[in-house]
PDB file of N, CA and C in Angstrom:
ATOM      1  N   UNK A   1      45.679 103.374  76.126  1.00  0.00           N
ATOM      2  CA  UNK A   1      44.854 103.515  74.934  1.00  0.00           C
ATOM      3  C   UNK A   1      43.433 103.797  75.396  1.00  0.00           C
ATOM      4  N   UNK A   2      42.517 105.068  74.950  1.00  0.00           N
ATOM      5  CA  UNK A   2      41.346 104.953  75.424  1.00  0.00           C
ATOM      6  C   UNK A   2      40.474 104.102  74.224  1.00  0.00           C
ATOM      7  N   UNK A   3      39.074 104.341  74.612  1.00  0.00           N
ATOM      8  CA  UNK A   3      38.041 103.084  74.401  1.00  0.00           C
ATOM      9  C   UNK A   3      38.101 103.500  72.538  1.00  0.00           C
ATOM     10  N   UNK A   4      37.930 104.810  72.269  1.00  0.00           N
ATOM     11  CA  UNK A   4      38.247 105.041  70.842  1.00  0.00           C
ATOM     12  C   UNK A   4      38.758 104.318  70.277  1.00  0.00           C
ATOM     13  N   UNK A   5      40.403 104.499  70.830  1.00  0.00           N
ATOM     14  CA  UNK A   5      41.040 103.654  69.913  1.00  0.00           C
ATOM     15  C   UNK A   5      41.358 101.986  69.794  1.00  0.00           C
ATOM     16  N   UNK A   6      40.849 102.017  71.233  1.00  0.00           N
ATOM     17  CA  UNK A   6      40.512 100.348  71.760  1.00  0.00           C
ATOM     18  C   UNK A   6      39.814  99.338  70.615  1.00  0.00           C
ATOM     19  N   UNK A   7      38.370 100.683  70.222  1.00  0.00           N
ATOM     20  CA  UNK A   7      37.598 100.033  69.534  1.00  0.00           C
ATOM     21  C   UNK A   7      38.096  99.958  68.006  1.00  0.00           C
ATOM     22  N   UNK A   8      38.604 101.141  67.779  1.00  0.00           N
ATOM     23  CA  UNK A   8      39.026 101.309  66.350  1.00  0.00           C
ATOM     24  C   UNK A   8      40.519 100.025  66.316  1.00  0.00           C
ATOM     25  N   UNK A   9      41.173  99.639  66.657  1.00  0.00           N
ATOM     26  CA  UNK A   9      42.235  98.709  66.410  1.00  0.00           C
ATOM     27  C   UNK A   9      41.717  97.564  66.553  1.00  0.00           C
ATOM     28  N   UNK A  10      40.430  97.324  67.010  1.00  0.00           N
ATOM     29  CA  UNK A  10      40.118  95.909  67.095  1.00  0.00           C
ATOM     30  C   UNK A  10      38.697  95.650  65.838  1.00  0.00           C
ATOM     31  N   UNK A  11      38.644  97.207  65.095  1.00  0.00           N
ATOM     32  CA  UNK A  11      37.500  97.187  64.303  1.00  0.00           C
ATOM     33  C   UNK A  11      38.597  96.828  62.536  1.00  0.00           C
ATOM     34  N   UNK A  12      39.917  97.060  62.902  1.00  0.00           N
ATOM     35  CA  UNK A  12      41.366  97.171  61.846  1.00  0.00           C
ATOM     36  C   UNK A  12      40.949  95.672  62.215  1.00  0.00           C
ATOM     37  N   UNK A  13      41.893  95.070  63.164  1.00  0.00           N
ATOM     38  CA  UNK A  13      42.007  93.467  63.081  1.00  0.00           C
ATOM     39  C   UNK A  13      41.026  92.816  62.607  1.00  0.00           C
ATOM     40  N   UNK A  14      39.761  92.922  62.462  1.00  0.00           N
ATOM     41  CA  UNK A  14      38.874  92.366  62.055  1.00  0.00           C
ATOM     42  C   UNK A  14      38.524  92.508  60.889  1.00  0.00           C
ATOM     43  N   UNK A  15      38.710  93.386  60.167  1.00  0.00           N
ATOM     44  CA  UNK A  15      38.994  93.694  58.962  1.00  0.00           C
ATOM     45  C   UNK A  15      39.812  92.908  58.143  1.00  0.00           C
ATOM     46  N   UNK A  16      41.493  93.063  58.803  1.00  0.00           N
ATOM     47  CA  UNK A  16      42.613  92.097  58.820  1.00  0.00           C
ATOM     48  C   UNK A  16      42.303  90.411  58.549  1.00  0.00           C
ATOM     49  N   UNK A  17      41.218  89.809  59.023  1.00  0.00           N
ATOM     50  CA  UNK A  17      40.679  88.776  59.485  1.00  0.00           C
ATOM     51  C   UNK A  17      40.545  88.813  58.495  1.00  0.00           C
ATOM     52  N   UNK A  18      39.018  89.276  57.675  1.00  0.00           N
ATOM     53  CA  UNK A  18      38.240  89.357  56.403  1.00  0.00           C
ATOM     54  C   UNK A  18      39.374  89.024  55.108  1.00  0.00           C
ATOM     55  N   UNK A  19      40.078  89.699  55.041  1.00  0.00           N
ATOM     56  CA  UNK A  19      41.226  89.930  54.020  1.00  0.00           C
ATOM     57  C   UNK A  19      42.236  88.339  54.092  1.00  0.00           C
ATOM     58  N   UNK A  20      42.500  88.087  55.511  1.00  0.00           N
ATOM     59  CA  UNK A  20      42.797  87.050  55.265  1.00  0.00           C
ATOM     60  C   UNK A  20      42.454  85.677  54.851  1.00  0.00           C
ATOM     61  N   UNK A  21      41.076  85.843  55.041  1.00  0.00           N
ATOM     62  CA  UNK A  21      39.990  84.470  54.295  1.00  0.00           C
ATOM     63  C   UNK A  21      39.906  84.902  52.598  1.00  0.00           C
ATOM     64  N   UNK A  22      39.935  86.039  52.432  1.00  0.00           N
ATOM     65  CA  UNK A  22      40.173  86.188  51.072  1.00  0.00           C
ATOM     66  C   UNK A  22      41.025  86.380  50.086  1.00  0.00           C
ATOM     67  N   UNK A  23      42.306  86.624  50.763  1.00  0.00           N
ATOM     68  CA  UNK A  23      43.397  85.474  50.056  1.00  0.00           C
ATOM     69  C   UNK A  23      43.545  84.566  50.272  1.00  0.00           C
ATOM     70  N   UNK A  24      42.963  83.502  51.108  1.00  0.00           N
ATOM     71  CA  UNK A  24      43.253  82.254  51.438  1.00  0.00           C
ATOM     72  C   UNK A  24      42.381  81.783  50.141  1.00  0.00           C
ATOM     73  N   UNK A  25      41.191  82.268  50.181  1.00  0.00           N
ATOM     74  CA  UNK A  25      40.173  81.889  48.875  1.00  0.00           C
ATOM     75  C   UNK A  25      40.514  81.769  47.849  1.00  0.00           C
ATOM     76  N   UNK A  26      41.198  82.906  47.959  1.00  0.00           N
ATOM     77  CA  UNK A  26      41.515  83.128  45.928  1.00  0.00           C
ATOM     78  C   UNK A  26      42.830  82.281  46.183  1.00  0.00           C
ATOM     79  N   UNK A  27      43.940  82.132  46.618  1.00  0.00           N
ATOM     80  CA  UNK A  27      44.622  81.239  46.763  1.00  0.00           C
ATOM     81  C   UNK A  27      44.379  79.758  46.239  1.00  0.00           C
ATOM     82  N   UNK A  28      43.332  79.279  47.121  1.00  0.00           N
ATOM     83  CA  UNK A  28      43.026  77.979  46.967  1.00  0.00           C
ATOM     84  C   UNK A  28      42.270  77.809  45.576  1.00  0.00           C
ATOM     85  N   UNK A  29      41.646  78.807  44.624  1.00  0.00           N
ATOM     86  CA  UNK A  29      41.338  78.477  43.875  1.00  0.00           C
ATOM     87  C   UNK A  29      41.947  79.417  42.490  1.00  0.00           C
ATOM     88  N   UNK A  30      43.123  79.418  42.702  1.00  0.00           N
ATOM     89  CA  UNK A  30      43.901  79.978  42.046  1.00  0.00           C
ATOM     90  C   UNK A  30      44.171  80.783  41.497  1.00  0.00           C
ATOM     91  N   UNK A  31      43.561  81.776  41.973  1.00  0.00           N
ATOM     92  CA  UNK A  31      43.165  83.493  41.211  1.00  0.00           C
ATOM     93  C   UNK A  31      44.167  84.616  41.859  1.00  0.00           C
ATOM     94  N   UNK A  32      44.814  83.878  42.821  1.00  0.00           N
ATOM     95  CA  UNK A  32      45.774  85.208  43.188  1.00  0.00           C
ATOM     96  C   UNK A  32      46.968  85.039  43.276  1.00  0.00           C
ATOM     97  N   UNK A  33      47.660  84.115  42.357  1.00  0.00           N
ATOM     98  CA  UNK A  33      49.383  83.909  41.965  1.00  0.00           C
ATOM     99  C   UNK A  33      49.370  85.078  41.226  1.00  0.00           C
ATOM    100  N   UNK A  34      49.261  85.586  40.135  1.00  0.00           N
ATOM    101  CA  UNK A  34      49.512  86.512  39.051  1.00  0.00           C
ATOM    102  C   UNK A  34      48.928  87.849  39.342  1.00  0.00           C
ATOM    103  N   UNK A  35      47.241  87.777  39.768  1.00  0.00           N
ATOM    104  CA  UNK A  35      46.590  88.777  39.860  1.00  0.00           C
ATOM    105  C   UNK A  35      46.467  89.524  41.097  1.00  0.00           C
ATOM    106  N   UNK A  36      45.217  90.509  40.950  1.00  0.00           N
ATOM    107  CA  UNK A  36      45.047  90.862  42.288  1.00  0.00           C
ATOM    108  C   UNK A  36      44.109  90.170  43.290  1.00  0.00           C
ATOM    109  N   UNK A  37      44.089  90.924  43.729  1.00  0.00           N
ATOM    110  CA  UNK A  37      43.199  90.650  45.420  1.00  0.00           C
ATOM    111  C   UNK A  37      42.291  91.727  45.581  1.00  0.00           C
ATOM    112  N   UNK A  38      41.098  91.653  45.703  1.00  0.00           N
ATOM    113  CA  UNK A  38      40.093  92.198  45.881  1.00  0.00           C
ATOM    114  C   UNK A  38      39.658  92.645  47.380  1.00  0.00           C
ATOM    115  N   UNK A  39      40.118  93.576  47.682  1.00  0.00           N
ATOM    116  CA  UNK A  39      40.175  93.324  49.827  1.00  0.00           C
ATOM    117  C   UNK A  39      39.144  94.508  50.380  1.00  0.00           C
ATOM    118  N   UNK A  40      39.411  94.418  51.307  1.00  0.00           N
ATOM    119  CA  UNK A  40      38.369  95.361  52.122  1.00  0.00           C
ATOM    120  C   UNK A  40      38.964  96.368  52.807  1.00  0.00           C
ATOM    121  N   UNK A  41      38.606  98.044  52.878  1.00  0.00           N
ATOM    122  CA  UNK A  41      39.501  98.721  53.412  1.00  0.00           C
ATOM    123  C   UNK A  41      39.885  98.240  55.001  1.00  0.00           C
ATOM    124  N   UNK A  42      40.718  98.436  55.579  1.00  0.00           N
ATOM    125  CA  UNK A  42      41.334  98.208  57.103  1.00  0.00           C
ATOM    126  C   UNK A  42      41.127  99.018  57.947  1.00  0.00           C
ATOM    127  N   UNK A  43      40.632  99.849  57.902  1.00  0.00           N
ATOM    128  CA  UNK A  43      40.163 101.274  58.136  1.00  0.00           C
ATOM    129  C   UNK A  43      39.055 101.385  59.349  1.00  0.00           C
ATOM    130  N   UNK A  44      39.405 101.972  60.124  1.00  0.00           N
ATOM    131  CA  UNK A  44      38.909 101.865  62.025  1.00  0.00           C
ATOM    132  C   UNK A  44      37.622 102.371  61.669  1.00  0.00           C
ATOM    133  N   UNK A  45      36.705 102.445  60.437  1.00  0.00           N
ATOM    134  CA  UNK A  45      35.411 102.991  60.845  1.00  0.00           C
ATOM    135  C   UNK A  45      34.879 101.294  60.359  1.00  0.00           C
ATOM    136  N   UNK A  46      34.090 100.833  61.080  1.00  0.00           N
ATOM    137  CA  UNK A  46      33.138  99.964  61.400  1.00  0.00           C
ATOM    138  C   UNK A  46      32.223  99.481  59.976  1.00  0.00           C
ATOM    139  N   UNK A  47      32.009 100.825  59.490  1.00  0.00           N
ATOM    140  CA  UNK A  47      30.819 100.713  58.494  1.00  0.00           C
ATOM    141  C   UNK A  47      31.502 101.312  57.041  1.00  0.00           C
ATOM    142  N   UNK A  48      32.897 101.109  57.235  1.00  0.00           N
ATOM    143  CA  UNK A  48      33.080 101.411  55.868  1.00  0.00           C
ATOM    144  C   UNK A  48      32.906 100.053  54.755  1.00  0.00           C
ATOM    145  N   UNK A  49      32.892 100.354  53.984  1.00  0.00           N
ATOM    146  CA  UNK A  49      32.789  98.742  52.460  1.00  0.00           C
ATOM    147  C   UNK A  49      33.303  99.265  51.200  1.00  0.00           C
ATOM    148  N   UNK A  50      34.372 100.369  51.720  1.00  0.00           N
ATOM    149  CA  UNK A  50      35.338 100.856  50.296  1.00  0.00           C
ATOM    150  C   UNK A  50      35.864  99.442  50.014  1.00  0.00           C
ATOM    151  N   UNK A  51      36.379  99.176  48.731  1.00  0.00           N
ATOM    152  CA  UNK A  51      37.424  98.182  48.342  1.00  0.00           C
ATOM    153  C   UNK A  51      38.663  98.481  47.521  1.00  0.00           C
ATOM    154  N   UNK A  52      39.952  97.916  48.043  1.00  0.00           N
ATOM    155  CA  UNK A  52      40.651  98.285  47.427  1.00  0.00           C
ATOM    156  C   UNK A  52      41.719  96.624  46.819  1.00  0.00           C
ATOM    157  N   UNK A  53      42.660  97.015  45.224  1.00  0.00           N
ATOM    158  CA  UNK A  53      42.614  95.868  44.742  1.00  0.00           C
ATOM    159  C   UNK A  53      44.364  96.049  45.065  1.00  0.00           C
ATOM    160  N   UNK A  54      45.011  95.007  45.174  1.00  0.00           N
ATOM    161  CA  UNK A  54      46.190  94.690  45.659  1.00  0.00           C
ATOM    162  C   UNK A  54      46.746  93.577  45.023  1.00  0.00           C
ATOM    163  N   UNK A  55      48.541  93.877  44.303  1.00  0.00           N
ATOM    164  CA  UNK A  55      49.068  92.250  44.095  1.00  0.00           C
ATOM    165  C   UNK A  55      49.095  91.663  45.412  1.00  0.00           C
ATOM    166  N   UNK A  56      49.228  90.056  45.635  1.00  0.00           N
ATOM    167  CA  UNK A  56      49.427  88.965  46.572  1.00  0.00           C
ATOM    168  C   UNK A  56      51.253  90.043  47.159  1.00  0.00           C
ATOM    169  N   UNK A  57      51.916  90.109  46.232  1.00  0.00           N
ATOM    170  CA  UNK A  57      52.987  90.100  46.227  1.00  0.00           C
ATOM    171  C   UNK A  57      52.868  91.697  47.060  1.00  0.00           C
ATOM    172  N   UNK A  58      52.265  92.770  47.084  1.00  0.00           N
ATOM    173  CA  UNK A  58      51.990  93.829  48.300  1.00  0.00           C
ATOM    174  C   UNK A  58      51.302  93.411  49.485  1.00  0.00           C
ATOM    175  N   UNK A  59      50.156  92.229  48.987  1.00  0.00           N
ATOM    176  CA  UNK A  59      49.619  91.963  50.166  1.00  0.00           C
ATOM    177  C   UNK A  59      50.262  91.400  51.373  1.00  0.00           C
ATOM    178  N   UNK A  60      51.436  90.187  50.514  1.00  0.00           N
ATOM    179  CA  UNK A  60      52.488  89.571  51.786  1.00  0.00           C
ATOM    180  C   UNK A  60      53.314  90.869  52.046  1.00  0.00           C
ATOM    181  N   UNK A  61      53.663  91.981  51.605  1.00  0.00           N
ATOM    182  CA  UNK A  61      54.411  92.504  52.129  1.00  0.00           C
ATOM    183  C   UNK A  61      53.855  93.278  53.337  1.00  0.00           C
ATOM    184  N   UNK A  62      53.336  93.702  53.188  1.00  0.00           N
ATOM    185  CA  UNK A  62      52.496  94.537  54.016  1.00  0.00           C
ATOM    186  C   UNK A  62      51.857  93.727  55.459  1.00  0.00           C
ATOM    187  N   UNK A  63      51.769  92.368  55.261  1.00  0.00           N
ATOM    188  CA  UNK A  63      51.735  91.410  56.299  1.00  0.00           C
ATOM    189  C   UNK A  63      52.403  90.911  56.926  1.00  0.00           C
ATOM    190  N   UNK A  64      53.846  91.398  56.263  1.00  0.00           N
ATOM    191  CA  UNK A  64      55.046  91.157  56.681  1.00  0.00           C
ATOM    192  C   UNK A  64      55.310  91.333  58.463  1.00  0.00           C
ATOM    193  N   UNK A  65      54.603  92.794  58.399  1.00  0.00           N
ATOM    194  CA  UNK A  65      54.457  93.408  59.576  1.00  0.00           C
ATOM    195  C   UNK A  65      52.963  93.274  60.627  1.00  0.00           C
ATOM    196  N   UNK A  66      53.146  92.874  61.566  1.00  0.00           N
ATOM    197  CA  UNK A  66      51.786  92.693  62.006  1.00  0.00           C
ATOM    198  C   UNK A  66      51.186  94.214  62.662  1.00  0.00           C
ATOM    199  N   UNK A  67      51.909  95.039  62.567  1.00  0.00           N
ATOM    200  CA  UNK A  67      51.505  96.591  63.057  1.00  0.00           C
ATOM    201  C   UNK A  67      50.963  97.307  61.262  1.00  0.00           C
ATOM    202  N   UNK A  68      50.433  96.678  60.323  1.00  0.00           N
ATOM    203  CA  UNK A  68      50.950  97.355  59.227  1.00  0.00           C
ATOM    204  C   UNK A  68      49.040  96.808  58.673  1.00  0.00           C
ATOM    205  N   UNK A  69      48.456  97.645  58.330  1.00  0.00           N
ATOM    206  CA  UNK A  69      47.349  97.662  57.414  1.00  0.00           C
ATOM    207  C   UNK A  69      47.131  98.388  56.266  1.00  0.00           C
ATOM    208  N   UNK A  70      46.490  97.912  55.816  1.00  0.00           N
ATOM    209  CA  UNK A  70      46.140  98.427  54.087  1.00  0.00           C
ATOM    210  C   UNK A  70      44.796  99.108  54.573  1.00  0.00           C
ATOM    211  N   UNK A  71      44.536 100.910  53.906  1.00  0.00           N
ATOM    212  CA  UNK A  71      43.405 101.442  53.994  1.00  0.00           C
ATOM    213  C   UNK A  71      43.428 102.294  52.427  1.00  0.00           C
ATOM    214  N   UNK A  72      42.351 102.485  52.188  1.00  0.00           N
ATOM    215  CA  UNK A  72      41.953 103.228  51.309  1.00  0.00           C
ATOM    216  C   UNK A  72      42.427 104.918  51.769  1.00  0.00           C
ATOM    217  N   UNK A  73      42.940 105.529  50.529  1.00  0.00           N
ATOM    218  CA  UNK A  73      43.853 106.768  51.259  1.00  0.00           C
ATOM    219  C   UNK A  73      42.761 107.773  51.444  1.00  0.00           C
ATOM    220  N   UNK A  74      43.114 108.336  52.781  1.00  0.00           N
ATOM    221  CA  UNK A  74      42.122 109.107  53.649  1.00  0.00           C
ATOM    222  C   UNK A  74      41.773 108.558  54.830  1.00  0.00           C
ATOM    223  N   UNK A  75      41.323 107.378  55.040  1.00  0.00           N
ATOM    224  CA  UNK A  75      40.938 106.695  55.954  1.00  0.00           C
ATOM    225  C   UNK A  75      42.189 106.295  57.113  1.00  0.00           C
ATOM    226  N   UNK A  76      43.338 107.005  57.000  1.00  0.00           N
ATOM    227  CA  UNK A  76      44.132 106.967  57.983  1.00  0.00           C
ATOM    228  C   UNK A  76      43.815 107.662  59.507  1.00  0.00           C
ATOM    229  N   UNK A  77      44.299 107.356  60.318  1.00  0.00           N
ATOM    230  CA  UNK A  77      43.870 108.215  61.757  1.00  0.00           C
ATOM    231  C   UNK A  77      44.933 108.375  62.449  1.00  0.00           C
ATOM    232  N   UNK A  78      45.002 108.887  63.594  1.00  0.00           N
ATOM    233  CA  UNK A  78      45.734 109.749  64.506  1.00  0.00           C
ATOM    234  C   UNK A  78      46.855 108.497  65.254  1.00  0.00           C
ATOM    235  N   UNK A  79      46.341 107.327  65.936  1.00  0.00           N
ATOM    236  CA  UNK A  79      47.410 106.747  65.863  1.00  0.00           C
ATOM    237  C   UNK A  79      48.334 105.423  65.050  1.00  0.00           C
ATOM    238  N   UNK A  80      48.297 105.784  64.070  1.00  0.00           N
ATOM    239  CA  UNK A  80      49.403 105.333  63.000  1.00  0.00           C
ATOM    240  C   UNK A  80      49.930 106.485  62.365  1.00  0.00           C
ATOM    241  N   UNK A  81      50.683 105.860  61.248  1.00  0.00           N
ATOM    242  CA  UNK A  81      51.540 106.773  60.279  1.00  0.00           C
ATOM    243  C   UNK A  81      51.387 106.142  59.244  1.00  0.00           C
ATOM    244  N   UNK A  82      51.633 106.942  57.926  1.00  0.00           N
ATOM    245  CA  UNK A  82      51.641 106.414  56.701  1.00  0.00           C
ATOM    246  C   UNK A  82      52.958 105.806  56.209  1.00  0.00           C
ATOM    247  N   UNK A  83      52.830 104.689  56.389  1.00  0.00           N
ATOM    248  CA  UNK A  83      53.957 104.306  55.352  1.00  0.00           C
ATOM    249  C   UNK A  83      54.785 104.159  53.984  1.00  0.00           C
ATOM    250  N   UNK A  84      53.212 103.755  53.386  1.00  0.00           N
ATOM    251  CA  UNK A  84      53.506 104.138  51.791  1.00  0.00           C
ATOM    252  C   UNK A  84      52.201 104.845  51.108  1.00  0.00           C
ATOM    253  N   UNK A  85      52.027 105.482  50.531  1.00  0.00           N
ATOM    254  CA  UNK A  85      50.929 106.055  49.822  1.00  0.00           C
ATOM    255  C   UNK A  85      50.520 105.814  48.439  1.00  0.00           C
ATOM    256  N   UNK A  86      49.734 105.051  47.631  1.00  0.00           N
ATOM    257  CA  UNK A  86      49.287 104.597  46.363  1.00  0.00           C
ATOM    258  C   UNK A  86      48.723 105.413  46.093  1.00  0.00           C
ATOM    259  N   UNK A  87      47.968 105.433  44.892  1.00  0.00           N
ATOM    260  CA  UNK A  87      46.899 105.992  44.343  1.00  0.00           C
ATOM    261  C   UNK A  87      45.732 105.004  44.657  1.00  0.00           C
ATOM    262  N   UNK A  88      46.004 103.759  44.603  1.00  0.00           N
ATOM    263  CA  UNK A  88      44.616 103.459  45.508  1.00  0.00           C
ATOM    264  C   UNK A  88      44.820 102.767  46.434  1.00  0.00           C
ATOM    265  N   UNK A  89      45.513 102.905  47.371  1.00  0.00           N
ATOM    266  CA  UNK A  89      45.768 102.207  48.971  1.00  0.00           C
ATOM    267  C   UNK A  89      46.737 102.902  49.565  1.00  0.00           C
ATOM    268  N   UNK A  90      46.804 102.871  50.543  1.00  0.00           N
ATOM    269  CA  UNK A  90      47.949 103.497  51.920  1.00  0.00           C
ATOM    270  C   UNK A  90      47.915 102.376  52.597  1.00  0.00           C
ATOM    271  N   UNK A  91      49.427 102.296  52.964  1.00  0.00           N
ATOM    272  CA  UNK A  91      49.577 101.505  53.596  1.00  0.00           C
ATOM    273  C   UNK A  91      50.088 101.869  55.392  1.00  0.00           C
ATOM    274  N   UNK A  92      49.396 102.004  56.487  1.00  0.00           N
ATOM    275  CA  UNK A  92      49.179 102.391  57.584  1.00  0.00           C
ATOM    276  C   UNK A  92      50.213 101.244  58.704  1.00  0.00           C
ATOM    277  N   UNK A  93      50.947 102.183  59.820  1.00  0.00           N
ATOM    278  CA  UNK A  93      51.428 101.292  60.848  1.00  0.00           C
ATOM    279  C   UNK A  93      51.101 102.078  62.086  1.00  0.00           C
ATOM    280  N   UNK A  94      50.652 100.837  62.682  1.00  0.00           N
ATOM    281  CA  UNK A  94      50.096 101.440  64.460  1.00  0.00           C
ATOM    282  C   UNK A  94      51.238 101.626  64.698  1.00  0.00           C
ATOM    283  N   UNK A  95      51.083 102.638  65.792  1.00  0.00           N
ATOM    284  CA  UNK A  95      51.712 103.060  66.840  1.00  0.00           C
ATOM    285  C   UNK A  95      51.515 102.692  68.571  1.00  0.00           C
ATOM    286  N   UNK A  96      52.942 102.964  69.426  1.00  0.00           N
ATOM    287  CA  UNK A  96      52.120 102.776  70.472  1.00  0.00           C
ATOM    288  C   UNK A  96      51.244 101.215  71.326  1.00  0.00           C
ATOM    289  N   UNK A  97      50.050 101.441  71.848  1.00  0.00           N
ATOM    290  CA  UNK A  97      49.303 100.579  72.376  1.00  0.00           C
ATOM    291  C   UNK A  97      48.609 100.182  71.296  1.00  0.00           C
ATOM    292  N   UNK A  98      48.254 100.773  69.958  1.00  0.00           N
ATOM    293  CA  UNK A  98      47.523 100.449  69.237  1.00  0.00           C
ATOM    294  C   UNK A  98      48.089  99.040  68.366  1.00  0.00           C
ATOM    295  N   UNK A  99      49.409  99.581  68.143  1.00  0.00           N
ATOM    296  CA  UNK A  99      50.494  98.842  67.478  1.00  0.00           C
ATOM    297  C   UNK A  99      50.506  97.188  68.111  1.00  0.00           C
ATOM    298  N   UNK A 100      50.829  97.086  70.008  1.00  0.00           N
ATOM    299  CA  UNK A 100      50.789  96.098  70.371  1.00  0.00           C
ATOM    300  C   UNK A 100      49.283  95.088  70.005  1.00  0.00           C
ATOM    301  N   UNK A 101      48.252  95.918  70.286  1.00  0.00           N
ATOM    302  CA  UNK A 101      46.602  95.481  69.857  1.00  0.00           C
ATOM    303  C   UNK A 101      47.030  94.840  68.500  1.00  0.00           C
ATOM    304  N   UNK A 102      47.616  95.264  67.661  1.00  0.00           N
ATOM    305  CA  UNK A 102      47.466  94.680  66.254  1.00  0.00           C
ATOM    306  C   UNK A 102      48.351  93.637  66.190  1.00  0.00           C
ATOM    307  N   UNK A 103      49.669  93.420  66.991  1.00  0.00           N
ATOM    308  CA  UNK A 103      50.096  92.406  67.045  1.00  0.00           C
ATOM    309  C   UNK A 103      49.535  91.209  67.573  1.00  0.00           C
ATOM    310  N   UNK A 104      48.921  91.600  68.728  1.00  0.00           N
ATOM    311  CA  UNK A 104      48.119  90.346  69.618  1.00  0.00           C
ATOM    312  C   UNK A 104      46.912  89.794  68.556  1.00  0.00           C
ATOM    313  N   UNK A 105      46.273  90.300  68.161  1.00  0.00           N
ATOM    314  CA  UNK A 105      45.591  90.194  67.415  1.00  0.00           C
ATOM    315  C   UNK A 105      45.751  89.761  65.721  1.00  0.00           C
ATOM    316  N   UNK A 106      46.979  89.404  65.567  1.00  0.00           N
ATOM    317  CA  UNK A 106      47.596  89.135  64.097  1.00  0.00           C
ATOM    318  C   UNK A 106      47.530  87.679  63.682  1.00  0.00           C
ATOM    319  N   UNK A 107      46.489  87.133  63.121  1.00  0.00           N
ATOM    320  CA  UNK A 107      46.332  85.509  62.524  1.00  0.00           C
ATOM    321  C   UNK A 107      47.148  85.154  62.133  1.00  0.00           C
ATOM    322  N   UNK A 108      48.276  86.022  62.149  1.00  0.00           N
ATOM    323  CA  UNK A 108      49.845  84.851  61.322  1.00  0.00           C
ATOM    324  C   UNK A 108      50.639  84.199  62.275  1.00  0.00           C
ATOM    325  N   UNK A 109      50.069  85.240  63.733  1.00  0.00           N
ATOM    326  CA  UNK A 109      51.225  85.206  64.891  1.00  0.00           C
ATOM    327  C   UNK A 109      50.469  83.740  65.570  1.00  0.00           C
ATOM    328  N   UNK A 110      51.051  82.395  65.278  1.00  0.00           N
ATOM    329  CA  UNK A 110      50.074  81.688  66.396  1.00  0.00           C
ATOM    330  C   UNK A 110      50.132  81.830  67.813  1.00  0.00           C
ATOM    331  N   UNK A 111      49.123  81.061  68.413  1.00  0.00           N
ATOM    332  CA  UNK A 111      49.221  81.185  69.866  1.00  0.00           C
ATOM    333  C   UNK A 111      50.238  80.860  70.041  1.00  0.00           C
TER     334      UNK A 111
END
């Protein structure tokens, strides 16, 4: 994997991170059994602050997989693939070295 994409899969996980304190939030205060989720694109540019809104019930799915991020459609890149395509989200899976990066890096996976 060069430093590009080094940086861009670890700029996704962190993203990943964000999203996960914010269903934990709305969780705990009960706003995301029924509704949506208010998240942040996943998306390897650094300085993006698109938002996109998601049921809990796409969000676990999509977490299902630890190679698997939610981006705002467009914001896909060269190593993943699209998995599913919304009208307002895509749902993206690494490939490759990038793929393993997102596993190591996955808050569901404990140490």
């Amino acid at each position: 994997m060069g430093l590009w994409e080094e940086r861009a899969a670890r700029n996704e996980a962190l993203f990943r991170e964000v999203n996960e304190q914010a269903e934990s939030l709305a969780e705990r205060h009960g706003r995301a059994a029924g509704g949506e989720l208010g998240l942040v694109c996943e998306c390897s540019n650094a300085a993006c602050t698109e938002r996109l809104w998601l049921s809990l019930a796409v969000y676990e799915a999509v977490r299902s997989d630890p190679r698997q991020f939610v981006v705002v459609p467009g914001h896909e890149n060269s190593f993943e693939h699209v998995v599913e395509h919304n009208p307002g989200y895509s749902i993206v899976k690494k490939d490759g070295s990038a793929g393993r990066l997102a596993e190591q890096t996955d808050p569901r996976s404990g140490p």
